[in-house]
Protein backbone atom coordinates (compact mmCIF):
# COMPACT_ATOMS: atom_id res chain seq x y z
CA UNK A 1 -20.66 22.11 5.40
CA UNK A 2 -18.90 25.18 6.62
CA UNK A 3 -18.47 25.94 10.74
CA UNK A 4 -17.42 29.00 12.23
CA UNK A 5 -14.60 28.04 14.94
CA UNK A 6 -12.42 30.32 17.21
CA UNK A 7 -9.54 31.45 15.80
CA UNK A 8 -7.18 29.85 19.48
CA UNK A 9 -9.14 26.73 18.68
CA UNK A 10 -7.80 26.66 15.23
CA UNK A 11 -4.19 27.53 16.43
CA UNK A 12 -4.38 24.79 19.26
CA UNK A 13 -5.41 22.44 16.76
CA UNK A 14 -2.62 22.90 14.14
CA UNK A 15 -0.16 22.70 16.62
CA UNK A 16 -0.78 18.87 17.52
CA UNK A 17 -0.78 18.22 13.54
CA UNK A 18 2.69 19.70 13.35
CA UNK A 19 5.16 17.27 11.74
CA UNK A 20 7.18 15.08 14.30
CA UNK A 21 5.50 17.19 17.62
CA UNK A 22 5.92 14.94 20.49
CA UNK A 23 3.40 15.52 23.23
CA UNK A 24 5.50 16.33 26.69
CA UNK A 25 3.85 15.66 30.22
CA UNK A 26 4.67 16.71 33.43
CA UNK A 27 5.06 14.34 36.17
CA UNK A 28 6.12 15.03 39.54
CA UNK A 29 8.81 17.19 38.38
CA UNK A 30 9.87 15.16 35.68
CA UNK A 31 9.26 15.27 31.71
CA UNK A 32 7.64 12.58 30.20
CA UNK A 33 7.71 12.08 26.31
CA UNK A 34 4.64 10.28 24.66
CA UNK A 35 4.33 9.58 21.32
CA UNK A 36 3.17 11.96 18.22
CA UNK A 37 -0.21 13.10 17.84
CA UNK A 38 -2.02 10.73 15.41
CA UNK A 39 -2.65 11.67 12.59
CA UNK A 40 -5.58 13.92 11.09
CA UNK A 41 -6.74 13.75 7.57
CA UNK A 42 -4.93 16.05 5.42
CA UNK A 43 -8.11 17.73 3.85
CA UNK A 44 -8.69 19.01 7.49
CA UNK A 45 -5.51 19.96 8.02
CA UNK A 46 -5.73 22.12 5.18
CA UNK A 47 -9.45 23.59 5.87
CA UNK A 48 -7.93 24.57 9.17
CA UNK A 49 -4.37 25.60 8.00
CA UNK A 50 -6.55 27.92 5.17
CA UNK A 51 -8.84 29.36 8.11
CA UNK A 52 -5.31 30.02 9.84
CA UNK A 53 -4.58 32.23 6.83
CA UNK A 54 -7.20 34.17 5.59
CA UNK A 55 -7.67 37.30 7.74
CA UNK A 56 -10.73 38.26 5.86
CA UNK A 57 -12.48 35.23 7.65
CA UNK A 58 -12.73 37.33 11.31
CA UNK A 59 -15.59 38.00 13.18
CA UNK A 60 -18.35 36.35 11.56
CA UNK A 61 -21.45 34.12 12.34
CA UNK A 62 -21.28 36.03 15.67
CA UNK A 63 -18.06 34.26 16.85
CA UNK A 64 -15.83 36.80 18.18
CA UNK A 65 -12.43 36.00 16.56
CA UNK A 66 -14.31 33.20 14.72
CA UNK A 67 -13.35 32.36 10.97
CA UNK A 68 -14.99 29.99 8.47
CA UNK A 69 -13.64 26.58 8.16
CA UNK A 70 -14.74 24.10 5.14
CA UNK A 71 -15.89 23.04 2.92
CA UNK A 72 -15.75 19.59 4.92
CA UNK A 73 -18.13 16.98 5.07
CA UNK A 74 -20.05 16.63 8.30
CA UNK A 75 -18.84 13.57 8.97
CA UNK A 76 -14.98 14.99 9.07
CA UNK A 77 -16.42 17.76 11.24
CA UNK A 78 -16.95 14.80 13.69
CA UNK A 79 -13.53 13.17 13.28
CA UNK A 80 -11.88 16.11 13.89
CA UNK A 81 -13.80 16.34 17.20
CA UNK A 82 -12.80 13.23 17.98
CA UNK A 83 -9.62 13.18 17.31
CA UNK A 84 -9.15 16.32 19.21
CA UNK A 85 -10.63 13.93 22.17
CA UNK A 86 -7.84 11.76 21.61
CA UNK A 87 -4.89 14.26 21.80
CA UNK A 88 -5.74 15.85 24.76
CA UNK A 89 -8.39 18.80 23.66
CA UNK A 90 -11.98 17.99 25.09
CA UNK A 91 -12.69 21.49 24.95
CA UNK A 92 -11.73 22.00 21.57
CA UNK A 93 -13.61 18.98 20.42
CA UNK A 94 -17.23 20.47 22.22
CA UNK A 95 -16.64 23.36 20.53
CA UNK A 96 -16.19 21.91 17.54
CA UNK A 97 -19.72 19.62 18.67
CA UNK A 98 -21.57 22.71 19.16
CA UNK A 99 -20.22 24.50 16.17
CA UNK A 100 -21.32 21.82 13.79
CA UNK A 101 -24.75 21.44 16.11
CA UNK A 102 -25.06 25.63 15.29
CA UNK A 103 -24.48 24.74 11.84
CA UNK A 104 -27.20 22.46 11.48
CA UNK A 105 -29.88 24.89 12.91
């Protein structure tokens, strides 16, 4: 399966997978430090870190400043939405929902 994504969602995504990233949070005034991102499967990674890459991949499937990312199984589609949930992107995870919903059409 391939989904069309846009191209911030892909950036904001790679940026919680970078090596040793430690999520910072503001509260009242003061930094907090939680712990690294989990981690997400390297086959994603590297769907999304290709996607990054290729600037042939623009503007496609109607997605303004969309690019291609896959060949993933479905299934890895929806941990990747999930695990998005889980660091903090719930908007990046229902557009990866509706992308692989789109795809399915």
């Amino acid at each position: 399966m391939v989904i069309v994504l846009p191209f911030d969602a892909i950036v904001r995504i790679l940026d919680r997978t970078a090596p040793g990233r430690v999520r910072a949070v503001q509260s009242r005034g003061t930094q907090i430090t939680s712990e690294p991102s989990p981690p997400l499967a390297v086959n994603i990674v590297t769907a999304l870190e290709r996607a990054n890459r290729d600037p042939t991949l623009m503007e496609h499937l109607g997605t303004p400043g969309g690019k291609y990312v896959g060949a993933l199984w479905q299934e890895e589609f929806i941990a990747l939405a999930t695990w998005c949930r889980r660091v903090g992107l719930p908007n990046d995870a229902t557009v990866v929902e509706e992308a692989i919903k789109g795809a399915r059409e």
